[in-house]
PDB file of N, CA and C in Angstrom:
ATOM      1  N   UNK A   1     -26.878  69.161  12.081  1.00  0.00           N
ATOM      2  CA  UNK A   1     -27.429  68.186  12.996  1.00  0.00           C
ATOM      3  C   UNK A   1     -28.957  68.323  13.000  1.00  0.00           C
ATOM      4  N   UNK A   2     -29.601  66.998  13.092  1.00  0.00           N
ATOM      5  CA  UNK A   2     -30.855  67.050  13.236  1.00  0.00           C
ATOM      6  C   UNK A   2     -31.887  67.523  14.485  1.00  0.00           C
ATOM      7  N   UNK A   3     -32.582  68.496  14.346  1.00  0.00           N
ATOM      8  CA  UNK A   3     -33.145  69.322  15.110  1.00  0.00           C
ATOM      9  C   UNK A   3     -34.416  68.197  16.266  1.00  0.00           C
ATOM     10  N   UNK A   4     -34.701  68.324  17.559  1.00  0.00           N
ATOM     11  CA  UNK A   4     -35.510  67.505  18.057  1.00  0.00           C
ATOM     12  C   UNK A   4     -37.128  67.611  17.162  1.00  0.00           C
ATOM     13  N   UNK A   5     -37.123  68.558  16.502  1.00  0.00           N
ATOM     14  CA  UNK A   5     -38.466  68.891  16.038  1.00  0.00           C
ATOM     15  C   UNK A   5     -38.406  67.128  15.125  1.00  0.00           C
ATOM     16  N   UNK A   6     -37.809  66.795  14.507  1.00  0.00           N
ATOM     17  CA  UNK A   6     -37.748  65.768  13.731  1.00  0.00           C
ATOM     18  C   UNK A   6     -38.058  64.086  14.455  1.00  0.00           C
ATOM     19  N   UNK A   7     -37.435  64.052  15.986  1.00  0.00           N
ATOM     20  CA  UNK A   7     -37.878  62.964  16.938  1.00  0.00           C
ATOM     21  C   UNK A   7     -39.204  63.219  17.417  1.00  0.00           C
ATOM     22  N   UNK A   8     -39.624  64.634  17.097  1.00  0.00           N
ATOM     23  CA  UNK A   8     -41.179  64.614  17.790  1.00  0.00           C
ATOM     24  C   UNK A   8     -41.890  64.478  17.287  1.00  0.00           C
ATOM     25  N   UNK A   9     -41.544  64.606  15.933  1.00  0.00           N
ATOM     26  CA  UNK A   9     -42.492  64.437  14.750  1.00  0.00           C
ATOM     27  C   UNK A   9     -42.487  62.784  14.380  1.00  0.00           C
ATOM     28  N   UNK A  10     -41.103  62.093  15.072  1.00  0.00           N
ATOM     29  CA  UNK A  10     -41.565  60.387  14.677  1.00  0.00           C
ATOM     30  C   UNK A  10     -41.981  59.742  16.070  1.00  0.00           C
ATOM     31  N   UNK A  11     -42.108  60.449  16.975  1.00  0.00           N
ATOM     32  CA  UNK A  11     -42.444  59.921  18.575  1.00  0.00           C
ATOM     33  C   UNK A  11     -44.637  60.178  18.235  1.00  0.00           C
ATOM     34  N   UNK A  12     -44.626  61.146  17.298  1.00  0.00           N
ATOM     35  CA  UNK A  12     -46.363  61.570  17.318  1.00  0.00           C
ATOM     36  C   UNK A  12     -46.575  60.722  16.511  1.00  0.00           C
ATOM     37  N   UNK A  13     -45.959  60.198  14.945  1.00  0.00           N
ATOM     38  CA  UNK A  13     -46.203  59.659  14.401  1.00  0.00           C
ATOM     39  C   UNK A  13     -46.660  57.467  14.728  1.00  0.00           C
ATOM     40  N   UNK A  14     -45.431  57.587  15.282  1.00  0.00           N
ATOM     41  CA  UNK A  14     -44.825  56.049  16.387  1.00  0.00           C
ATOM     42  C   UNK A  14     -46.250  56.043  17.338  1.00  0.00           C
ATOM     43  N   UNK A  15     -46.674  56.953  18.157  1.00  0.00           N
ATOM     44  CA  UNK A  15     -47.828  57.093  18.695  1.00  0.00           C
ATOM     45  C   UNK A  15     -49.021  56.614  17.868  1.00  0.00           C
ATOM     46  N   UNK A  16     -49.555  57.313  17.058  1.00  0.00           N
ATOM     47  CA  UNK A  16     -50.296  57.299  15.737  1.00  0.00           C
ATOM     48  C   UNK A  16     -50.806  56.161  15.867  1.00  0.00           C
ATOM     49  N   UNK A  17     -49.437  55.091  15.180  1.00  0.00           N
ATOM     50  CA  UNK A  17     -49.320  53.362  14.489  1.00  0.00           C
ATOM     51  C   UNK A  17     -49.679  52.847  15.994  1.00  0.00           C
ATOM     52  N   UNK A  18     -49.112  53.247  17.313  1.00  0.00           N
ATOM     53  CA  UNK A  18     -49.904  52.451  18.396  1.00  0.00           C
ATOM     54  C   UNK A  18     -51.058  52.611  18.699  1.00  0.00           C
ATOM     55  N   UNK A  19     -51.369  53.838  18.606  1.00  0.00           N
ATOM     56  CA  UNK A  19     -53.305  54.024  18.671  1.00  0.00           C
ATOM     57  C   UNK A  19     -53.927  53.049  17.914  1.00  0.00           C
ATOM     58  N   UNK A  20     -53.145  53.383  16.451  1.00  0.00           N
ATOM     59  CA  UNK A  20     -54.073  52.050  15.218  1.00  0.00           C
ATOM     60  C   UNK A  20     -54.121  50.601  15.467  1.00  0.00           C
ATOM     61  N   UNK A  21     -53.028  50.350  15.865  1.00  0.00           N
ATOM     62  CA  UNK A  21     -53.142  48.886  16.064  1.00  0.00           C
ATOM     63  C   UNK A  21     -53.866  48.498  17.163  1.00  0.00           C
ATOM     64  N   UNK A  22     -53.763  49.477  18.523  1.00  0.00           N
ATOM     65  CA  UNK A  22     -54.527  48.706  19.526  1.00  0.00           C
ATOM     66  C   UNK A  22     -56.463  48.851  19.219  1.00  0.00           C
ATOM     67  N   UNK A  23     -56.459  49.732  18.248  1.00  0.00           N
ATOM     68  CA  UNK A  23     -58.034  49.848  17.926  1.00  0.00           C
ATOM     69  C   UNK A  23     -58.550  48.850  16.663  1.00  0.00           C
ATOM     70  N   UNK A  24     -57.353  48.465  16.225  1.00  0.00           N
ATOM     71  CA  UNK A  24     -57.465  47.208  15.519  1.00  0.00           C
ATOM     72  C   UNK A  24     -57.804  46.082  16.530  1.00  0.00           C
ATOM     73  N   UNK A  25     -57.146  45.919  17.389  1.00  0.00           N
ATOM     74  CA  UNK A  25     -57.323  44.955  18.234  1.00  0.00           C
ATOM     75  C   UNK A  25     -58.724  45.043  18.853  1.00  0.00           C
ATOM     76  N   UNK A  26     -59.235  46.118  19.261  1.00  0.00           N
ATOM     77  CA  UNK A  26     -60.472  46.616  20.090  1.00  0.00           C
ATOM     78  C   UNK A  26     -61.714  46.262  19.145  1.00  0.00           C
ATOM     79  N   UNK A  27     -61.379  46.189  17.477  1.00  0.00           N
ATOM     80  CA  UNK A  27     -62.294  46.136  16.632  1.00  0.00           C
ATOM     81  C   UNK A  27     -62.679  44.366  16.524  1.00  0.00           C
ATOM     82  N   UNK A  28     -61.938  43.560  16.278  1.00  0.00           N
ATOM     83  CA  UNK A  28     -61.334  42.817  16.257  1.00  0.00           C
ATOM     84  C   UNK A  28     -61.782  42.044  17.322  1.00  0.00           C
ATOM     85  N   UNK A  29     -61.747  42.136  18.377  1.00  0.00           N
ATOM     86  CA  UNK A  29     -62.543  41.711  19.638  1.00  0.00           C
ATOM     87  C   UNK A  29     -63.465  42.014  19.794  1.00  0.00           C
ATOM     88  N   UNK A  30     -64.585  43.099  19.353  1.00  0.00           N
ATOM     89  CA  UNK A  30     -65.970  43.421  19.362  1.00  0.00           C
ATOM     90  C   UNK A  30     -66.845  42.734  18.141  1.00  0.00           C
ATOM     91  N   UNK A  31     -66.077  42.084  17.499  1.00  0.00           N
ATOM     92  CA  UNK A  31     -66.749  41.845  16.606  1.00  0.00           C
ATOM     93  C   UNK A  31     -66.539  39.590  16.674  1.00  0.00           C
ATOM     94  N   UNK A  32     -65.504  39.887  17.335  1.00  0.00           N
ATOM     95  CA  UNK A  32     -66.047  38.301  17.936  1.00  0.00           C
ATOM     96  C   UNK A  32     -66.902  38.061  18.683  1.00  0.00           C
ATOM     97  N   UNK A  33     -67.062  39.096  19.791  1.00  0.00           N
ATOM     98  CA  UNK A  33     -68.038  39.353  21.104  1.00  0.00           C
ATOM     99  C   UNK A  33     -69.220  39.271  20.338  1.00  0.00           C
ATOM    100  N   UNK A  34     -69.401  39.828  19.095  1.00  0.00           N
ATOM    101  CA  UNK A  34     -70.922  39.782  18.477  1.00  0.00           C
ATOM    102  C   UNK A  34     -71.052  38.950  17.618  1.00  0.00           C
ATOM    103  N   UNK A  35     -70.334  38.268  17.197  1.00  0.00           N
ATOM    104  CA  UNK A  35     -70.258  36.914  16.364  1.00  0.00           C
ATOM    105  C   UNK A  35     -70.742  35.631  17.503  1.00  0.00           C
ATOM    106  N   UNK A  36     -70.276  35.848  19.158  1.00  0.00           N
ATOM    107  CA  UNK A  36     -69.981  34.981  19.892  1.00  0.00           C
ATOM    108  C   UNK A  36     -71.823  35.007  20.369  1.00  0.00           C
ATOM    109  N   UNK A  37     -72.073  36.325  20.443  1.00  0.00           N
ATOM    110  CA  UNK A  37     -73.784  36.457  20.697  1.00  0.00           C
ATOM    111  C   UNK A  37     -74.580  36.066  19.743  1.00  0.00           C
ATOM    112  N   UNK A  38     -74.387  36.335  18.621  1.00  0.00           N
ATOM    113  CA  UNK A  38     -74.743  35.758  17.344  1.00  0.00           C
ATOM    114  C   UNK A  38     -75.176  34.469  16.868  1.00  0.00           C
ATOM    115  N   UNK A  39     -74.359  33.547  17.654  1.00  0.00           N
ATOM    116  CA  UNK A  39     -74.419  31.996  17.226  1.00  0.00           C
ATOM    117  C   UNK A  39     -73.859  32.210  16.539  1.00  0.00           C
ATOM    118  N   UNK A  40     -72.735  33.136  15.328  1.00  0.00           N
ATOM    119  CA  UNK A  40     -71.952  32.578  14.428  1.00  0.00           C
ATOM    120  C   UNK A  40     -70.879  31.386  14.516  1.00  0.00           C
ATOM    121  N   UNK A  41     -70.659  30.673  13.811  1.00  0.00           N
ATOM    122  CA  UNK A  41     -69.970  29.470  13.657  1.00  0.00           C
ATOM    123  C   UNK A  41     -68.217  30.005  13.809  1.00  0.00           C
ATOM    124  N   UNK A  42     -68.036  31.556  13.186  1.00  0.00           N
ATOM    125  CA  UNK A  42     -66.729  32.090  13.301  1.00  0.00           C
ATOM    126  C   UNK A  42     -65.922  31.531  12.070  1.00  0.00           C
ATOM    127  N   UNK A  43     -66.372  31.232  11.388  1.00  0.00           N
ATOM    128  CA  UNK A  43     -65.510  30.988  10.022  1.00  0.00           C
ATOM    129  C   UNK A  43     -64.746  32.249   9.917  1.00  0.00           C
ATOM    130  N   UNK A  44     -66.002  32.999   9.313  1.00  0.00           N
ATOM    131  CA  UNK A  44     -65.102  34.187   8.886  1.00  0.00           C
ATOM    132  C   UNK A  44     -64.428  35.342   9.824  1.00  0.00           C
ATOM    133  N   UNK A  45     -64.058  34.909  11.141  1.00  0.00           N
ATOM    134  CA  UNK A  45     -63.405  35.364  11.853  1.00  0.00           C
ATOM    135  C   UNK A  45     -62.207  34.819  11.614  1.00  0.00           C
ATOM    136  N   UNK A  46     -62.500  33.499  11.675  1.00  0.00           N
ATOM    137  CA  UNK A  46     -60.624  32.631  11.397  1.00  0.00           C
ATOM    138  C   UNK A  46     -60.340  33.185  10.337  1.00  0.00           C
ATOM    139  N   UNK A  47     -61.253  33.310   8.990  1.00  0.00           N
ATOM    140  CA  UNK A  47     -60.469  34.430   7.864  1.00  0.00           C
ATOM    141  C   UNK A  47     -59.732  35.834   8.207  1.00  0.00           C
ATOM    142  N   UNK A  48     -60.689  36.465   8.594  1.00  0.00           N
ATOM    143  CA  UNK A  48     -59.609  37.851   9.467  1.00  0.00           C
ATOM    144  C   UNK A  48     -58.819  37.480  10.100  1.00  0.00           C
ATOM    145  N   UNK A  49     -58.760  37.014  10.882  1.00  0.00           N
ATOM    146  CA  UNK A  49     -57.750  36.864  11.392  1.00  0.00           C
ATOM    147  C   UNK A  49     -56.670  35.998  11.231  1.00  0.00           C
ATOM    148  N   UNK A  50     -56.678  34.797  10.072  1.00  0.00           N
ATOM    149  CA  UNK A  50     -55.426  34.895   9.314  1.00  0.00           C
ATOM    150  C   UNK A  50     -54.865  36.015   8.522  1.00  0.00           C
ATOM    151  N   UNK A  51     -55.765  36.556   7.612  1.00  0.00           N
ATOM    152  CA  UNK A  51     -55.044  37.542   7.194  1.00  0.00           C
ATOM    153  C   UNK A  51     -54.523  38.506   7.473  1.00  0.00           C
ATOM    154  N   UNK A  52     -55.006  39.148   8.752  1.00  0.00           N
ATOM    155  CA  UNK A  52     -54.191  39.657   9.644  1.00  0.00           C
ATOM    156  C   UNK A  52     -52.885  39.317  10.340  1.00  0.00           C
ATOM    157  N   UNK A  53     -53.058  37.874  10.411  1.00  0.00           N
ATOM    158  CA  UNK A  53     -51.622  37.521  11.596  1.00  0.00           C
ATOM    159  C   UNK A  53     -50.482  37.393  10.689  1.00  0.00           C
ATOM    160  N   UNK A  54     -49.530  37.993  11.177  1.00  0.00           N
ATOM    161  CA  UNK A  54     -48.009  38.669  10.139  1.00  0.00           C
ATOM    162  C   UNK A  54     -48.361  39.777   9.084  1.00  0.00           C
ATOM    163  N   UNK A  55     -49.277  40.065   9.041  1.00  0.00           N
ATOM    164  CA  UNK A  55     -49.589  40.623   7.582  1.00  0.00           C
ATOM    165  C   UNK A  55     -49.278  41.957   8.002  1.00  0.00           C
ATOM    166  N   UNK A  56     -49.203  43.203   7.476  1.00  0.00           N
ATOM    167  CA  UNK A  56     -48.638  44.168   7.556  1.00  0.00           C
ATOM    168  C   UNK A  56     -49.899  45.011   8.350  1.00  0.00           C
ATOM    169  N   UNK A  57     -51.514  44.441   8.481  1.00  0.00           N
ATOM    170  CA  UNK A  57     -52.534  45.170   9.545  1.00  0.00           C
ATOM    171  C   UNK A  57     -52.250  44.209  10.826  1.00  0.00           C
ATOM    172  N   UNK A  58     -51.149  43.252  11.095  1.00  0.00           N
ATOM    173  CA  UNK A  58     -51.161  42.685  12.483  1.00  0.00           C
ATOM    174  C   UNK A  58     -50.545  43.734  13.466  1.00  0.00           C
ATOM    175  N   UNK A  59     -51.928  43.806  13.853  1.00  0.00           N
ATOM    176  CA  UNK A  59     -52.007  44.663  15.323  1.00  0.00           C
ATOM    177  C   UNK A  59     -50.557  44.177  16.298  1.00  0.00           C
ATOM    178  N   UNK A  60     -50.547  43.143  16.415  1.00  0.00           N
ATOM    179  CA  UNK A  60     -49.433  42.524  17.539  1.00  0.00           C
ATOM    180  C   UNK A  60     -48.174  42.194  16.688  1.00  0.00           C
ATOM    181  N   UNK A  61     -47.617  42.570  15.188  1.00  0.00           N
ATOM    182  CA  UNK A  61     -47.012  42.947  14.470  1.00  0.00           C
ATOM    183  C   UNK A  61     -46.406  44.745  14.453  1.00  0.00           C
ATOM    184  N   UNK A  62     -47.673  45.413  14.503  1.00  0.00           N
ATOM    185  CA  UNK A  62     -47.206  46.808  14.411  1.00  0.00           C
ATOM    186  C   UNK A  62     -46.804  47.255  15.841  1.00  0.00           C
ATOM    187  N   UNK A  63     -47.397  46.979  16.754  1.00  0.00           N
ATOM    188  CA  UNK A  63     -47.088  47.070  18.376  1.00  0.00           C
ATOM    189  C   UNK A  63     -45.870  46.849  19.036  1.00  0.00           C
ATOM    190  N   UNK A  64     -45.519  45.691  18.010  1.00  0.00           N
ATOM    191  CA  UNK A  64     -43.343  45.098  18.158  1.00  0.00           C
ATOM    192  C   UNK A  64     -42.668  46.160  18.009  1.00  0.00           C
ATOM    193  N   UNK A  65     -43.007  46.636  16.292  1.00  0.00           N
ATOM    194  CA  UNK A  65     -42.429  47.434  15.087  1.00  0.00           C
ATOM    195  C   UNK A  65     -42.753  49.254  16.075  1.00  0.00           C
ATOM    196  N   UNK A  66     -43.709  49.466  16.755  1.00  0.00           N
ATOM    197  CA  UNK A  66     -43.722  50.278  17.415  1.00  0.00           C
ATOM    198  C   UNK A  66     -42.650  51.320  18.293  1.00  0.00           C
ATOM    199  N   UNK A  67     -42.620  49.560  19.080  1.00  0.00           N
ATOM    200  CA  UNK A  67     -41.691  49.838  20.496  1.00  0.00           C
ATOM    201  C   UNK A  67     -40.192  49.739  19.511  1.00  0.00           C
ATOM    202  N   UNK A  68     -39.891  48.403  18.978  1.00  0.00           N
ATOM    203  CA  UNK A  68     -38.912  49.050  18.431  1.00  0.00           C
ATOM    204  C   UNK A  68     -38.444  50.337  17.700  1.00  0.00           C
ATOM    205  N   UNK A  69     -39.375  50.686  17.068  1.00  0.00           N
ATOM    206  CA  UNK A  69     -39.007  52.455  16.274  1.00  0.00           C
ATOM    207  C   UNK A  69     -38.661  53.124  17.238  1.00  0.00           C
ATOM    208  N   UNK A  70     -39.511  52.717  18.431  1.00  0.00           N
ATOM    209  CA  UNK A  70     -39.411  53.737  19.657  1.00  0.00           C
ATOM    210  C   UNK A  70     -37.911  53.726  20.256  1.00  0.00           C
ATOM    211  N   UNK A  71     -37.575  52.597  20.302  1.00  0.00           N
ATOM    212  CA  UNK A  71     -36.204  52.352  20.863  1.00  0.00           C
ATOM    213  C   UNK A  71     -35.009  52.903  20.059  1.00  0.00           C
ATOM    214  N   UNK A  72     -35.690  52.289  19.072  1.00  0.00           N
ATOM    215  CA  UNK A  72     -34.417  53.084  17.955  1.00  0.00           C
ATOM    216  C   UNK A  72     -34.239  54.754  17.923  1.00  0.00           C
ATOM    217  N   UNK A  73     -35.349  55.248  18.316  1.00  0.00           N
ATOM    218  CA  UNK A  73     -35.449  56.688  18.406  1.00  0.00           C
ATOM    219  C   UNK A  73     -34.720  57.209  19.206  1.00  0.00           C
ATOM    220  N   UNK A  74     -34.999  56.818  20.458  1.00  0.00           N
ATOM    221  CA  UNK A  74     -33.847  56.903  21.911  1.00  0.00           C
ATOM    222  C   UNK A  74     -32.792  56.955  21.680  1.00  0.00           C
ATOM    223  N   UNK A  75     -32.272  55.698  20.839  1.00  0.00           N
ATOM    224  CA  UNK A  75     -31.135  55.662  21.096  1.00  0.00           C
ATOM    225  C   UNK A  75     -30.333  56.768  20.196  1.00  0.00           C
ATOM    226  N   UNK A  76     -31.015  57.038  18.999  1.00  0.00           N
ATOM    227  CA  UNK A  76     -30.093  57.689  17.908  1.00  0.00           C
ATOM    228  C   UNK A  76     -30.564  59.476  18.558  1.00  0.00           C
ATOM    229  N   UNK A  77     -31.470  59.815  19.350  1.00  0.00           N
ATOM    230  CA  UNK A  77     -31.316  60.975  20.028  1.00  0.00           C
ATOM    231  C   UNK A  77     -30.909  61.038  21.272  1.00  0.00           C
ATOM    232  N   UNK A  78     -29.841  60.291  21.898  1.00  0.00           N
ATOM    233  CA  UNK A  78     -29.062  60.349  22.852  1.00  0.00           C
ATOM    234  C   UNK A  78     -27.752  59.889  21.520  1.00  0.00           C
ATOM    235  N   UNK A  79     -27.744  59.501  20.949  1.00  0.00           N
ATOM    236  CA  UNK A  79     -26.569  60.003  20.228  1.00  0.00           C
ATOM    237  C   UNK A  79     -26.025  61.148  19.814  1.00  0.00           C
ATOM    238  N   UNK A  80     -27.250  61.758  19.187  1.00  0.00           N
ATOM    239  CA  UNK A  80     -26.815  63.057  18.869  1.00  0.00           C
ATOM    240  C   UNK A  80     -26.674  63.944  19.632  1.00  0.00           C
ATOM    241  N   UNK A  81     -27.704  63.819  21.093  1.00  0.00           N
ATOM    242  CA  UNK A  81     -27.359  64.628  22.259  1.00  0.00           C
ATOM    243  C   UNK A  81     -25.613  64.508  22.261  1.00  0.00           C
ATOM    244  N   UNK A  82     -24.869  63.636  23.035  1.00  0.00           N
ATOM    245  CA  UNK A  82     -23.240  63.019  23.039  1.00  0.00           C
ATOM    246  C   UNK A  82     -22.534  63.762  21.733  1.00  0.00           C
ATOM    247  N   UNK A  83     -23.035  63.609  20.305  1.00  0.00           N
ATOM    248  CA  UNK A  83     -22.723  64.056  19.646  1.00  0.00           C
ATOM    249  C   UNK A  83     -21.631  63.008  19.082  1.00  0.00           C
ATOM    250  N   UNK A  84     -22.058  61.882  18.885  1.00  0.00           N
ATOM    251  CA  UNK A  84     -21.476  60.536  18.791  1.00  0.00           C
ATOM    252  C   UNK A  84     -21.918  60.056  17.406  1.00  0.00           C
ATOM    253  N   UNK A  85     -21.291  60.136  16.124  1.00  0.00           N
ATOM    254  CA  UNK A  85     -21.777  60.135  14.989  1.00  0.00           C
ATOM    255  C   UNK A  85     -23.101  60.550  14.457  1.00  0.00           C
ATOM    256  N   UNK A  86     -22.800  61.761  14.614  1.00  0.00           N
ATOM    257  CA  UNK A  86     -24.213  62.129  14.466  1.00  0.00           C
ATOM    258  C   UNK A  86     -24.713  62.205  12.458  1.00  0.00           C
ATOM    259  N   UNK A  87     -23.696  62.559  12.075  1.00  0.00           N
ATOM    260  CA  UNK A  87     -24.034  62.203  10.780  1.00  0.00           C
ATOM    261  C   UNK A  87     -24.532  60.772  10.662  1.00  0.00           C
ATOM    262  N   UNK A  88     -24.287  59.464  11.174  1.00  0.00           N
ATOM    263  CA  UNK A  88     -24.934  58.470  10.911  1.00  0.00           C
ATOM    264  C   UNK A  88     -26.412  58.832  11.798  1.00  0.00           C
ATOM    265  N   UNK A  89     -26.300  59.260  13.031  1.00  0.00           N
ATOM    266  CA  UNK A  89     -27.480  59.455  13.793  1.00  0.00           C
ATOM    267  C   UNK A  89     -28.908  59.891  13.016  1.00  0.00           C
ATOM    268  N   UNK A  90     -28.247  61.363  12.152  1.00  0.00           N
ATOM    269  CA  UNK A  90     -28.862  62.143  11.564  1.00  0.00           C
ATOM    270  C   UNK A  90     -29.544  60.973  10.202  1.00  0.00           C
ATOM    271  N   UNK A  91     -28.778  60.701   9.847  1.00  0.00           N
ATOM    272  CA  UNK A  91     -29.602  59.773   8.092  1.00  0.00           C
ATOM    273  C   UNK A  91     -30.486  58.661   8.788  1.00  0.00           C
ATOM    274  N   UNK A  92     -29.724  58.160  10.310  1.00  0.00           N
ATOM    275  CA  UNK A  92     -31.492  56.756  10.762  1.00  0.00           C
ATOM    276  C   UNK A  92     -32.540  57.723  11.280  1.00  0.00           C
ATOM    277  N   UNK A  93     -32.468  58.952  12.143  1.00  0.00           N
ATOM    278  CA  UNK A  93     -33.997  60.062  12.076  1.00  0.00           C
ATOM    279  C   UNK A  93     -34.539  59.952  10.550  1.00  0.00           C
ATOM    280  N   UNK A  94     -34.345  60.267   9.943  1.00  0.00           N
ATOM    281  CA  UNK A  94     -34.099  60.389   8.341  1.00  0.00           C
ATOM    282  C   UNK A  94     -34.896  59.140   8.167  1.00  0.00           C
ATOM    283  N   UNK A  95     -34.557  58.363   8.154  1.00  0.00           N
ATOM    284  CA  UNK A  95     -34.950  56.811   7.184  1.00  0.00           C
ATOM    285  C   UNK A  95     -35.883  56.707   8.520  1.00  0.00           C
ATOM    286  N   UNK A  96     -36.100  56.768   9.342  1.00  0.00           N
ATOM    287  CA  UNK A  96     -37.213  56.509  10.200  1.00  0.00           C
ATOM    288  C   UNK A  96     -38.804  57.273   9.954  1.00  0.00           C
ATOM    289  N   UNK A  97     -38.305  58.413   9.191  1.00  0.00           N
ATOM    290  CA  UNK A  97     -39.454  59.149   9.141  1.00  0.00           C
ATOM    291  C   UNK A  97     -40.088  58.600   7.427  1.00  0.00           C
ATOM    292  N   UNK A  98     -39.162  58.120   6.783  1.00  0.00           N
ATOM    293  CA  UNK A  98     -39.357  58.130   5.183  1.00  0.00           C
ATOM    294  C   UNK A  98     -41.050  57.505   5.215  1.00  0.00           C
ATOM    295  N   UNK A  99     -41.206  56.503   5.847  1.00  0.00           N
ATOM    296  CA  UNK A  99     -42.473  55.814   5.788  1.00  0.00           C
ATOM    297  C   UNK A  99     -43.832  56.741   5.734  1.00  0.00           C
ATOM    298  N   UNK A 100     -43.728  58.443   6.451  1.00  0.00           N
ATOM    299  CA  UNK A 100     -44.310  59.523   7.078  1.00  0.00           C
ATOM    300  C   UNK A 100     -44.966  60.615   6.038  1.00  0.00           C
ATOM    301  N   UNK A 101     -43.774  60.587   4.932  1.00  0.00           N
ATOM    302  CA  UNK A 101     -43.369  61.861   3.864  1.00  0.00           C
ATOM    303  C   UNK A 101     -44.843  61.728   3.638  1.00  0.00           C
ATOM    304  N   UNK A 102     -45.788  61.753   3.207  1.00  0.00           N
ATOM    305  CA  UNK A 102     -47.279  61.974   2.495  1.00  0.00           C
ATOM    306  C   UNK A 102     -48.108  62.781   4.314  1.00  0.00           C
ATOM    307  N   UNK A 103     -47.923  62.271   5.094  1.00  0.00           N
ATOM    308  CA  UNK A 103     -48.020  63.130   6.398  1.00  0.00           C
ATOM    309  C   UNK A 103     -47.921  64.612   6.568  1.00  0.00           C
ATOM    310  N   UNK A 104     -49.198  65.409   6.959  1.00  0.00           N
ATOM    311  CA  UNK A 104     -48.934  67.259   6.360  1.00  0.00           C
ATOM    312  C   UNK A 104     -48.156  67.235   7.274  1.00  0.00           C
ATOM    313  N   UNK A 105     -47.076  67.050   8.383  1.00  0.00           N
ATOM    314  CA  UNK A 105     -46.479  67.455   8.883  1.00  0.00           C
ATOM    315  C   UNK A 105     -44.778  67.591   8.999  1.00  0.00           C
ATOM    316  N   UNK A 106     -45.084  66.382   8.087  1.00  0.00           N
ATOM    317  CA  UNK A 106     -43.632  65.827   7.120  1.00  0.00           C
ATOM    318  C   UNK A 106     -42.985  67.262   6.481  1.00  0.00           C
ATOM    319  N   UNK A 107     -41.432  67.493   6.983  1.00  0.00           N
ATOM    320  CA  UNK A 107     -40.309  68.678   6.066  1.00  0.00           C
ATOM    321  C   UNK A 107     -40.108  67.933   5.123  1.00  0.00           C
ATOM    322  N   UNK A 108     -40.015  68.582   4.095  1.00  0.00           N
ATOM    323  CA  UNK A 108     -38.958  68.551   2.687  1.00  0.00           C
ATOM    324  C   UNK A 108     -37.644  68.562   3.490  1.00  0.00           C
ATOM    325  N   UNK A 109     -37.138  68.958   4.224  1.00  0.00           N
ATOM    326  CA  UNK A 109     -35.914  69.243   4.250  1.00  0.00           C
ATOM    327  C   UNK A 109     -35.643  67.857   5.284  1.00  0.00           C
ATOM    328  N   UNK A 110     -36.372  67.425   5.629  1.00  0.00           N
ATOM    329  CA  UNK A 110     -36.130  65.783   6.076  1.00  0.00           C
ATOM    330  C   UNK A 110     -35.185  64.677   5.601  1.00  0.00           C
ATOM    331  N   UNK A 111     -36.155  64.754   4.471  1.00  0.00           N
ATOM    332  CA  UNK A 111     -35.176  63.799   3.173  1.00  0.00           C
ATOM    333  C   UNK A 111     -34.332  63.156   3.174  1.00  0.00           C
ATOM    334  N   UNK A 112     -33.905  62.124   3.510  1.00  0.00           N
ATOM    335  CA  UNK A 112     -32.529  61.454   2.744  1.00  0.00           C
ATOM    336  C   UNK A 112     -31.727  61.763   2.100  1.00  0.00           C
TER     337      UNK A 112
END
């Protein structure tokens, strides 16, 4: 069975991706604020920020993907607490962290 060290390690990580995105957002808004002092016209704001919206740096994309990981986390470690398939429990910790593996804090013994 999978040890809690492994939910804390995707609850710090899950943390991480929410710090980033909301400082995406913080960046993102300071730099309209100075576009807006600027007299810029904002063209190339509407460029950032299409390419941002859905794109895999959308701040209000990763913030969804967040809370959901988060949820999913809960739930599959109150599974294994119960002890309620925990072999399936154990492989979604697992595939939750895969995104992580290059992370110094990432086990080998994690793995899939």
């Amino acid at each position: 069975m999978m040890t809690k060290t492994l939910a804390d390690f995707l609850l710090a990580r899950i943390a991480e991706d929410k710090a980033d995105a909301i400082e995406l957002l913080r960046q993102h808004e300071r730099w309209e604020r100075e576009q807006d002092q600027n007299g810029a016209d904002g063209s190339q704001g509407s460029i950032v920020v299409s390419l941002l919206a859905g794109g895999p740096s959308d701040p209000a994309r990763i913030l969804a993907e967040v809370e959901s990981k988060r949820k999913v986390l809960h739930l599959v470690w109150a599974l294994l607490q119960m002890r309620v398939e925990t072999a399936v429990a154990d492989q979604l910790l697992r595939l939750l962290a895969l995104p992580y593996v290059e992370h110094p804090d990432y086990r080998e013994e994690w793995r899939p």
